[in-house]
C-alpha atoms as a PDB file:
ATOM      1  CA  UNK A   1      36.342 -15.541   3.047  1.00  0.00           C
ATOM      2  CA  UNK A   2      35.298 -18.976   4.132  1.00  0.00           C
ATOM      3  CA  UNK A   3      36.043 -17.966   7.880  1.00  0.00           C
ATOM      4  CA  UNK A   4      33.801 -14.940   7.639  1.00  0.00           C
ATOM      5  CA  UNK A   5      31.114 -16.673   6.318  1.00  0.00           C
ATOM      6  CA  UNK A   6      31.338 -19.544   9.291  1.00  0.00           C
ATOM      7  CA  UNK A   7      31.978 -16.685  11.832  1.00  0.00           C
ATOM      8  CA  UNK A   8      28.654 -15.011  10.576  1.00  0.00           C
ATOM      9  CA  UNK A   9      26.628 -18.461  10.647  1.00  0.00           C
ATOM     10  CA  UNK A  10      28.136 -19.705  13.827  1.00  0.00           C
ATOM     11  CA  UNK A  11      26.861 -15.500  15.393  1.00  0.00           C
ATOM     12  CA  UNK A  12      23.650 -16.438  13.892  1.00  0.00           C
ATOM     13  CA  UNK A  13      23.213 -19.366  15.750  1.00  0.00           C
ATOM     14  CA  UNK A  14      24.348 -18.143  18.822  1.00  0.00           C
ATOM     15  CA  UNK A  15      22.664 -14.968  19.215  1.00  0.00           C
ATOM     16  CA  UNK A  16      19.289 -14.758  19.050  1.00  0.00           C
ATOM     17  CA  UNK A  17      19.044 -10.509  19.182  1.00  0.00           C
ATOM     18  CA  UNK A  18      20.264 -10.879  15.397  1.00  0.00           C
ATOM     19  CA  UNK A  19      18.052 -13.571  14.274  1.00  0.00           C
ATOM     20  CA  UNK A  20      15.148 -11.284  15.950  1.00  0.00           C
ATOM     21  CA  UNK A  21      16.008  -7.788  14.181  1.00  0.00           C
ATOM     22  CA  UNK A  22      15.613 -10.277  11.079  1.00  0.00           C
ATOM     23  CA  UNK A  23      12.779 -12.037  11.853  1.00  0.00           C
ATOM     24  CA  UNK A  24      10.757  -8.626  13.039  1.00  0.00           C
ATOM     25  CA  UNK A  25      11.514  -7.012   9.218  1.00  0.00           C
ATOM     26  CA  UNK A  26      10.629  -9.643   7.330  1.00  0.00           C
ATOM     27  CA  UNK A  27       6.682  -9.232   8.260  1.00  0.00           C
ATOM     28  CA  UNK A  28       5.235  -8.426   5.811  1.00  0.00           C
ATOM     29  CA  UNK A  29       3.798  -4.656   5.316  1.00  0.00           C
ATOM     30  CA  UNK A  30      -0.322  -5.315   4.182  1.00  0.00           C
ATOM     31  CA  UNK A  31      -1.911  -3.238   7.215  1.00  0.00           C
ATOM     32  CA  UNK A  32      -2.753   0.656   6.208  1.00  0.00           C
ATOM     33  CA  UNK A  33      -2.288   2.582   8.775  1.00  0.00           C
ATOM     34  CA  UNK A  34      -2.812   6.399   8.291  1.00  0.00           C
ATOM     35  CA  UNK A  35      -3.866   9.602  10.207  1.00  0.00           C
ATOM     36  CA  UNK A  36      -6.442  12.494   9.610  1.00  0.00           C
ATOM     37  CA  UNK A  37      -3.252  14.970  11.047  1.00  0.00           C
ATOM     38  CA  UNK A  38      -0.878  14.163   8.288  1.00  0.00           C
ATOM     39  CA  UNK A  39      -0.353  11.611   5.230  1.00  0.00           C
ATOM     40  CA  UNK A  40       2.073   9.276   4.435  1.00  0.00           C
ATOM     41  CA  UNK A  41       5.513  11.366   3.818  1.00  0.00           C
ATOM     42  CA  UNK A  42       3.873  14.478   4.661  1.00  0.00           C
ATOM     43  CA  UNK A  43       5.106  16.908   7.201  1.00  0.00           C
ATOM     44  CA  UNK A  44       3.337  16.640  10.765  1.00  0.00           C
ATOM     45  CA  UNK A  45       1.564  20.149  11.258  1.00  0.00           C
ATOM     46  CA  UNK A  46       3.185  21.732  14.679  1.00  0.00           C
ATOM     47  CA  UNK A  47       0.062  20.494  16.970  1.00  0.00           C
ATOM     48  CA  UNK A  48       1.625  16.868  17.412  1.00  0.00           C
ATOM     49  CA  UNK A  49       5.131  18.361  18.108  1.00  0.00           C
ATOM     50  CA  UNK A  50       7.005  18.671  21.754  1.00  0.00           C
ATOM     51  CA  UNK A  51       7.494  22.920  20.333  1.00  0.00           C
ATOM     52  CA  UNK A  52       3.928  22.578  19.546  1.00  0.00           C
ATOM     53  CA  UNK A  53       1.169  21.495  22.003  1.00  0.00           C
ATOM     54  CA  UNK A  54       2.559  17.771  22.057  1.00  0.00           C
ATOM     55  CA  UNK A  55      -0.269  15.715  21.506  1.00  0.00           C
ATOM     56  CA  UNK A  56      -0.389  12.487  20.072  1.00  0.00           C
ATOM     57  CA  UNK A  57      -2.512  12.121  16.216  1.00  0.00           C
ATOM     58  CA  UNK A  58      -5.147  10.123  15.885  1.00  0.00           C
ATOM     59  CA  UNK A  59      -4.128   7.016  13.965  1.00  0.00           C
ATOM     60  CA  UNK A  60      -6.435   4.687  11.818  1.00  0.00           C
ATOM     61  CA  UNK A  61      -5.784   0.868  10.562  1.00  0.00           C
ATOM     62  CA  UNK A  62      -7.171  -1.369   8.325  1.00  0.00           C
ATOM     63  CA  UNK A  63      -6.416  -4.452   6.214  1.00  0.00           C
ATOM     64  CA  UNK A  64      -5.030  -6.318   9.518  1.00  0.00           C
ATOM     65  CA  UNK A  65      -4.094 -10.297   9.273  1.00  0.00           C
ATOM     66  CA  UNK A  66      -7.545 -12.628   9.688  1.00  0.00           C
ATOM     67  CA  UNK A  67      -5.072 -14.350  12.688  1.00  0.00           C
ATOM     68  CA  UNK A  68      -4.740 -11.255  14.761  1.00  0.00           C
ATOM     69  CA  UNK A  69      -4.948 -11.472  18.467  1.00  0.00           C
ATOM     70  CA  UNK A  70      -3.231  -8.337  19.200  1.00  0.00           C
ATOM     71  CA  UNK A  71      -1.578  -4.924  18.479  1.00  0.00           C
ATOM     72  CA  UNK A  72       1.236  -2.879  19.238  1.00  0.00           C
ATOM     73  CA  UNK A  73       2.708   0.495  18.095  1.00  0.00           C
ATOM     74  CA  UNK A  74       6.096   1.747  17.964  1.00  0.00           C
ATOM     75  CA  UNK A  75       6.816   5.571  16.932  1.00  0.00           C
ATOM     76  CA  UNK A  76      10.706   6.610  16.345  1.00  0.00           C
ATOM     77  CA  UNK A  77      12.905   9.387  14.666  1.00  0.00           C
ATOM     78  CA  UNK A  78      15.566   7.548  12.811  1.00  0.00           C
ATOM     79  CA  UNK A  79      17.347  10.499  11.441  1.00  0.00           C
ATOM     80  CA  UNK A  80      18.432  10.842  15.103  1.00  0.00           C
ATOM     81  CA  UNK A  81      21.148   8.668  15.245  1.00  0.00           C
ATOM     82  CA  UNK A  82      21.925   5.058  16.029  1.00  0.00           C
ATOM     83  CA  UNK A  83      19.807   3.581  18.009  1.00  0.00           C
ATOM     84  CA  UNK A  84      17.173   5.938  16.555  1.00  0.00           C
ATOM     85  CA  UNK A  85      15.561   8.116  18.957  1.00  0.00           C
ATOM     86  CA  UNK A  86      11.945   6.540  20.812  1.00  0.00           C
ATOM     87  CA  UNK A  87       8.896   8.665  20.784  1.00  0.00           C
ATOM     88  CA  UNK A  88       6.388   6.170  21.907  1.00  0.00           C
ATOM     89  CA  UNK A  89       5.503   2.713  22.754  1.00  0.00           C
ATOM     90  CA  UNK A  90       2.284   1.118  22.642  1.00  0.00           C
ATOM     91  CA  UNK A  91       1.474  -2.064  23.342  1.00  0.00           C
ATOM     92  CA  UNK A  92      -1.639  -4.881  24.233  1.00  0.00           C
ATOM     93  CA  UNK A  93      -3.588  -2.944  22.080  1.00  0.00           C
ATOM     94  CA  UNK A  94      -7.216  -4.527  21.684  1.00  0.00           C
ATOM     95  CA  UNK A  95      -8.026  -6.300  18.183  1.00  0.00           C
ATOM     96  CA  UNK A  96     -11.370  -4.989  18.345  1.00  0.00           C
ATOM     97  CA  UNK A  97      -9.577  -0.678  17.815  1.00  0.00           C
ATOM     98  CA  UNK A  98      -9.698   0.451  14.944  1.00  0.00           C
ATOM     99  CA  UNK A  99      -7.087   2.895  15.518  1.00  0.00           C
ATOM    100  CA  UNK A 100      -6.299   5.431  18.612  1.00  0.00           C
ATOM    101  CA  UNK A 101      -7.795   8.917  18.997  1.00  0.00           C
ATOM    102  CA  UNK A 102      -5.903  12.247  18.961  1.00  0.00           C
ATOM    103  CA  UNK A 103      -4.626  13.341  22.094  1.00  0.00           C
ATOM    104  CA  UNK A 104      -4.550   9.882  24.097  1.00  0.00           C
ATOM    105  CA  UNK A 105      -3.577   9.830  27.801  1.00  0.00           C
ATOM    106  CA  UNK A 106       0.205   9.328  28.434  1.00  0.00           C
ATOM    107  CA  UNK A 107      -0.535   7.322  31.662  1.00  0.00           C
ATOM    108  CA  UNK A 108       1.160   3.861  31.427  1.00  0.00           C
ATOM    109  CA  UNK A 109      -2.240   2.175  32.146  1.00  0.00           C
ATOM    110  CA  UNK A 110      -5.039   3.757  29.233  1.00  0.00           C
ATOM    111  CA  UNK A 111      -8.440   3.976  30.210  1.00  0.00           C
ATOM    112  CA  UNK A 112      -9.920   4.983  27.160  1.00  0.00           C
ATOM    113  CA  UNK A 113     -13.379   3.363  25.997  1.00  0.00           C
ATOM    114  CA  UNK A 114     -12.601   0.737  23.286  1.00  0.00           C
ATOM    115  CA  UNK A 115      -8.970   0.863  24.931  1.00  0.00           C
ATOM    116  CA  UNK A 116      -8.868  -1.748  27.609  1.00  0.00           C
ATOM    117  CA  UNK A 117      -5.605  -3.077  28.737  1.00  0.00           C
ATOM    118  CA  UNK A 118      -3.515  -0.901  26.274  1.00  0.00           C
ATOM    119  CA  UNK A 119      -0.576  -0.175  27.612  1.00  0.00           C
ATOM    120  CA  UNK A 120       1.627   2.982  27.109  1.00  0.00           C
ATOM    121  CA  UNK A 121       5.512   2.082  27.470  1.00  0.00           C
ATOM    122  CA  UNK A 122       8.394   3.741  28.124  1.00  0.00           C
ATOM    123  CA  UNK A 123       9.810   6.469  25.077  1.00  0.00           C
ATOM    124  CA  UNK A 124      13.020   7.710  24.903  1.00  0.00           C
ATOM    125  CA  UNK A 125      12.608  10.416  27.558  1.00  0.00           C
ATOM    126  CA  UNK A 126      12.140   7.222  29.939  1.00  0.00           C
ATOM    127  CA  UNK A 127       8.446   8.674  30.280  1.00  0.00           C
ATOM    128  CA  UNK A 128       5.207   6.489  29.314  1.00  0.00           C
ATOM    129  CA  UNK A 129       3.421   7.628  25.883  1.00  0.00           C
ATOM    130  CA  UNK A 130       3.195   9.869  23.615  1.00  0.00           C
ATOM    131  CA  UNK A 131       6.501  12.878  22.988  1.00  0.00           C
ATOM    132  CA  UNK A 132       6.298  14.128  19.823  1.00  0.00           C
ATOM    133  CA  UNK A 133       8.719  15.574  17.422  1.00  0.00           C
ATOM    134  CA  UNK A 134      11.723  17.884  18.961  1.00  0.00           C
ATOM    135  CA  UNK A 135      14.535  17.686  16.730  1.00  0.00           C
ATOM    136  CA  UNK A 136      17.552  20.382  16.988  1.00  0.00           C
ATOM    137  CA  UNK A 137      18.001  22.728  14.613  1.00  0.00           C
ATOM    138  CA  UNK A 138      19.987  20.677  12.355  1.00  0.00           C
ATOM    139  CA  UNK A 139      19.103  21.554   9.298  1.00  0.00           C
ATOM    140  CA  UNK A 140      17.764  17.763   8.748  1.00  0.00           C
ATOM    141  CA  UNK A 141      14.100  16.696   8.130  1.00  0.00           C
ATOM    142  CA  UNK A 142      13.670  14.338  10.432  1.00  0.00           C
ATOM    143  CA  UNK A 143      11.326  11.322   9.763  1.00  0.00           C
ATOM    144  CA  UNK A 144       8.905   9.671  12.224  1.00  0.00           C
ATOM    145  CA  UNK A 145       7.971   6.284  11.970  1.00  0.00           C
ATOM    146  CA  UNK A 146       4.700   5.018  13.266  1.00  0.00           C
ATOM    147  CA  UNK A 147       4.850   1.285  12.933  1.00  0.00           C
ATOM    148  CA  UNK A 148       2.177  -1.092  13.798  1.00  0.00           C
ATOM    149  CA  UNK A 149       2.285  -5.221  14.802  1.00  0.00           C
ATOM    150  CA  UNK A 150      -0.259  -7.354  14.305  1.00  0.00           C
ATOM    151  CA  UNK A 151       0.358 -10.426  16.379  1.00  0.00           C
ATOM    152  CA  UNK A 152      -0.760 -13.768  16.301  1.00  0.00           C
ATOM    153  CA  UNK A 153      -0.599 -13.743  20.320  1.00  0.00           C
ATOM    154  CA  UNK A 154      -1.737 -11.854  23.128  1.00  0.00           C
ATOM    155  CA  UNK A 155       0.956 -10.440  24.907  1.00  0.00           C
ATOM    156  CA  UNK A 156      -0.476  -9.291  27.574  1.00  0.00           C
ATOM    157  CA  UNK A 157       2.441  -7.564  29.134  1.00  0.00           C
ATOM    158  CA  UNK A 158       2.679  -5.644  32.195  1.00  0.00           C
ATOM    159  CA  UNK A 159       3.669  -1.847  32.508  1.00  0.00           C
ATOM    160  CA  UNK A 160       7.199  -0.623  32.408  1.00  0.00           C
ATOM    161  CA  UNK A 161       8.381  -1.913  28.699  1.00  0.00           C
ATOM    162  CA  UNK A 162      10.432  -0.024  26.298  1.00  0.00           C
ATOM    163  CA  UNK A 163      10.743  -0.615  22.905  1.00  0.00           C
ATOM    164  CA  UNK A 164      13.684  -3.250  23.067  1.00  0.00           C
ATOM    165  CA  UNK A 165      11.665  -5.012  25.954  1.00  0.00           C
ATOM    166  CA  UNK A 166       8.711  -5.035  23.460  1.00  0.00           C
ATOM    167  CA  UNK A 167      10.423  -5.896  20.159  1.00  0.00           C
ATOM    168  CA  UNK A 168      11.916  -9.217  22.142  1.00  0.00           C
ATOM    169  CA  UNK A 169       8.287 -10.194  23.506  1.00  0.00           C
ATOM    170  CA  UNK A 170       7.185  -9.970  20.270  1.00  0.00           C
ATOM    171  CA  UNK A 171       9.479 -12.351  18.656  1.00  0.00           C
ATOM    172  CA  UNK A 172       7.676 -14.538  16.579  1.00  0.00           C
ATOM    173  CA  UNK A 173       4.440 -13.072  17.303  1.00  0.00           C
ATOM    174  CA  UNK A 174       4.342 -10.521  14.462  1.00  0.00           C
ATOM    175  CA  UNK A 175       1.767 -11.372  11.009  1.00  0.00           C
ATOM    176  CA  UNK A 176       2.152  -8.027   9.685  1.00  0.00           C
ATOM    177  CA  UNK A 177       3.138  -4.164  10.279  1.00  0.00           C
ATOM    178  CA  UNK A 178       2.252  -1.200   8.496  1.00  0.00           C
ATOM    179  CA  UNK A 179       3.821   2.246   8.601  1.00  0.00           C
ATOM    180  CA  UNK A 180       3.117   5.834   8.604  1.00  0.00           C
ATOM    181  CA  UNK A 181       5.833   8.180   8.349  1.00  0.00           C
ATOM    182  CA  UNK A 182       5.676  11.957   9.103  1.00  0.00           C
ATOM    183  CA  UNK A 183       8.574  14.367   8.859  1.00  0.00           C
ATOM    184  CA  UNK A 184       9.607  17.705  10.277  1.00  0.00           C
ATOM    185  CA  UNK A 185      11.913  20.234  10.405  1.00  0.00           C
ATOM    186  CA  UNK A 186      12.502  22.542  13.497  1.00  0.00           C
ATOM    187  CA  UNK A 187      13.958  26.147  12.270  1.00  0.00           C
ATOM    188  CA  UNK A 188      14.834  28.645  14.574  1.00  0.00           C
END
């Protein structure tokens, strides 16, 4: 038992990825984030799905950290599978939004008023922005986990992230997250 323990400290010392994962959860969850489209736990209506006409909900946040500098979204499906499956990446998101409006452009570069410098990153189709929900016909309700950073740093990163690439930039940055979760079901 001893070795396992040392053999866990000594992998905690040496890789970093691990202390990250840990660092990245441990923020603490004060921001509200919600949408208009759906509520927390709620199923997402068939609009903001890839079977539906695939366009992204607005999103509203409040409550963020007094330190913020910046912001960044993440959107997955966990129920995928291991590594859960990436729907969108946002990031250098301006301090000054409030949230993001329905329907936002899926160009990498968003040129939206109140926008400037956002960035969308690369989702799990290897696309930039939004894809909504498209599970199989599994019989699973599948969940969909908006997640927002504040950080205490302005990133200010370049196009072409994914999520990984993002989590790792933001290591140590993050004050707080907050989460919105919609689920759905695809039936045939």
């Amino acid at each position: 038992m001893k070795n396992v323990r040392l053999v866990f400290c000594l992998l905690l010392v040496l890789i970093p990825g691990i202390r990250a994962g840990a660092q990245i959860t441990d923020a603490p969850e004060t921001i509200l984030l919600s949408s208009q489209a759906f509520g927390h736990n709620e199923d997402m209506p068939l609009r903001y799905t890839a079977y539906g006409e695939n366009v992204s909900p607005d999103l509203s946040w409040r409550n963020l950290p007094e330190d913020t500098r910046q912001l960044a979204l993440i959107l997955d499906d966990p129920v995928f599978g291991m590594p859960a499956f990436v729907h969108w990446v946002a990031y250098n998101i301006p301090v000054t939004a409030s949230g993001l409006p329905e329907g936002l452009s899926t160009d990498a570069i968003v040129s939206h008023p109140g926008l400037e410098g956002m960035i969308n990153g690369a989702n799990g189709t290897r696309r930039t922005g939004y894809f909504g929900p498209r599970p199989p016909a599994d019989g699973k309700v599948h969940t969909y986990n908006f997640r927002l950073y504040a950080l205490d740093y302005e990133l200010n990163l370049p196009d072409g992230h994914n999520k990984q690439t993002l989590l790792d930039a933001m290591q140590g940055h993050i004050l707080a997250t907050g989460l919105l979760t919609g689920n759905y079901q695809y039936t045939e």
